[in-house]
Protein backbone atom coordinates (compact mmCIF):
# COMPACT_ATOMS: atom_id res chain seq x y z
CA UNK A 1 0.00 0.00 0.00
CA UNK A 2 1.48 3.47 -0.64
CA UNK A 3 2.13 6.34 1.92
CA UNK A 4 -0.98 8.25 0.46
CA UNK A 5 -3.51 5.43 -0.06
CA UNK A 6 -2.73 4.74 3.64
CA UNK A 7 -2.72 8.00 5.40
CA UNK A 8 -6.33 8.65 3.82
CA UNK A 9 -7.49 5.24 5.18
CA UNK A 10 -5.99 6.14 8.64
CA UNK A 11 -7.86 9.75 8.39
CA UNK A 12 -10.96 8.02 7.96
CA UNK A 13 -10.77 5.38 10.57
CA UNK A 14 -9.67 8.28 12.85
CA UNK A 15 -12.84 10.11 12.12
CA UNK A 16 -14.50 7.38 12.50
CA UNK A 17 -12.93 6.75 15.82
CA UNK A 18 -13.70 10.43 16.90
CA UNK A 19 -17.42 9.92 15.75
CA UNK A 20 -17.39 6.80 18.08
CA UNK A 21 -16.16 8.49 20.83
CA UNK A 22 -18.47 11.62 20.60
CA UNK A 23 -21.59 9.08 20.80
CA UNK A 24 -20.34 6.35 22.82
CA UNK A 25 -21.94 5.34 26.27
CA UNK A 26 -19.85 5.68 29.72
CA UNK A 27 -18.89 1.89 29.11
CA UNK A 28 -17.91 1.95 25.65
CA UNK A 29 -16.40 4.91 25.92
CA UNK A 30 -12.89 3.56 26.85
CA UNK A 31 -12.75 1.10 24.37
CA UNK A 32 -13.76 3.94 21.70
CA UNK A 33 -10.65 5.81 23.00
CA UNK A 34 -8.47 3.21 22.58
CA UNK A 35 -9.34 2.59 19.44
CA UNK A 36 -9.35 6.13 18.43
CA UNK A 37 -5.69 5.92 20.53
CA UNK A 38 -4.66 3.26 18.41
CA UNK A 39 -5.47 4.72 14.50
CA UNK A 40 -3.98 7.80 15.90
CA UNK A 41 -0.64 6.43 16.82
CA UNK A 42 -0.58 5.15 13.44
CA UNK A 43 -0.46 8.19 11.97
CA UNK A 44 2.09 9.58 14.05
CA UNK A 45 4.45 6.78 13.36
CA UNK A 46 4.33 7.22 9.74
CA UNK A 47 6.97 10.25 9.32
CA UNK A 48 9.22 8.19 11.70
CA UNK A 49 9.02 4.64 10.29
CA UNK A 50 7.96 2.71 7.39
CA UNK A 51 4.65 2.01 6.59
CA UNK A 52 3.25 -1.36 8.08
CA UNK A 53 2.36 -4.27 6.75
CA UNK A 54 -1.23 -4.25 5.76
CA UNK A 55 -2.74 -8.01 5.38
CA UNK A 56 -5.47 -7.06 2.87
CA UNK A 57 -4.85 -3.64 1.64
CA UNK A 58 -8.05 -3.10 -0.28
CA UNK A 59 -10.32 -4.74 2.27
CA UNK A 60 -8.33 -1.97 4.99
CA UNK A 61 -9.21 1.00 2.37
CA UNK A 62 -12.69 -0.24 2.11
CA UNK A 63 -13.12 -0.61 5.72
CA UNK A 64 -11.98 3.03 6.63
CA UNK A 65 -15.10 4.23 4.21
CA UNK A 66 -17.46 1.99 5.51
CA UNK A 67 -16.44 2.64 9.36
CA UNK A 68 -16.56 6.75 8.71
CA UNK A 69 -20.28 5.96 7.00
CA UNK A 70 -21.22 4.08 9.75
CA UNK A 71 -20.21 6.38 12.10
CA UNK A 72 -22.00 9.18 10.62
CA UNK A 73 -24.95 7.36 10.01
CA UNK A 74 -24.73 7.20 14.16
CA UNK A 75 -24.19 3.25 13.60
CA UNK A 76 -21.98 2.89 16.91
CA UNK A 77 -21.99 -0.55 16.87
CA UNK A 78 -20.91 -1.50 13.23
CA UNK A 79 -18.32 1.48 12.84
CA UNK A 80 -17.04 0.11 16.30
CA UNK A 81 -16.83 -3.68 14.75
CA UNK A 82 -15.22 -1.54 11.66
CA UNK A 83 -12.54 -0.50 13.82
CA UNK A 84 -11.28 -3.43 15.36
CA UNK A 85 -11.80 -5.09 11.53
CA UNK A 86 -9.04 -2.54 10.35
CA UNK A 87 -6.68 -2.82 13.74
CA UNK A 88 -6.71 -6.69 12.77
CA UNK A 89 -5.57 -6.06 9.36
CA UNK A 90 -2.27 -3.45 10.72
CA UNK A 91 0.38 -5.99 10.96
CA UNK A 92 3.26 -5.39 12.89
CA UNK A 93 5.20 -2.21 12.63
């Protein structure tokens, strides 16, 4: 995957994070922010090392869209299963 297909998929699953975060209940909350933590992180890393290893690189595009329309469709649940679709598909960095 290259450096610009990826940063837009991380930009979407972060505002799809952030959307999940903004709507979440007191007991999803947490795992909304670590999610949100997580995509974030990603981003930061990418100036500083090289990109990671993405298992399915258009399923991961295709699952940043889906999770930000989800999420602004005010589907918690399925952007939320969205997210932790795309973390499983970051391999290590």
């Amino acid at each position: 995957m290259d450096q610009a297909r990826y940063e837009d998929a991380i930009n979407r699953l972060i505002a799809a994070a952030e959307l999940v975060v903004a709507g979440a209940s007191e007991e999803q909350r947490l795992d909304a922010l670590g999610m949100l933590a997580f995509f974030r992180l990603r981003r930061t890393r990418i100036a500083e090392q090289d990109l990671p290893r993405i298992l399915n690189e258009e399923l991961f595009a295709q699952t940043a869209t889906a999770a930000l329309t989800m999420a602004g469709r005010k589907e918690l649940l399925a952007a939320s299963a969205l997210l932790e679709q795309a973390r499983t598909l970051v391999g290590a960095s």
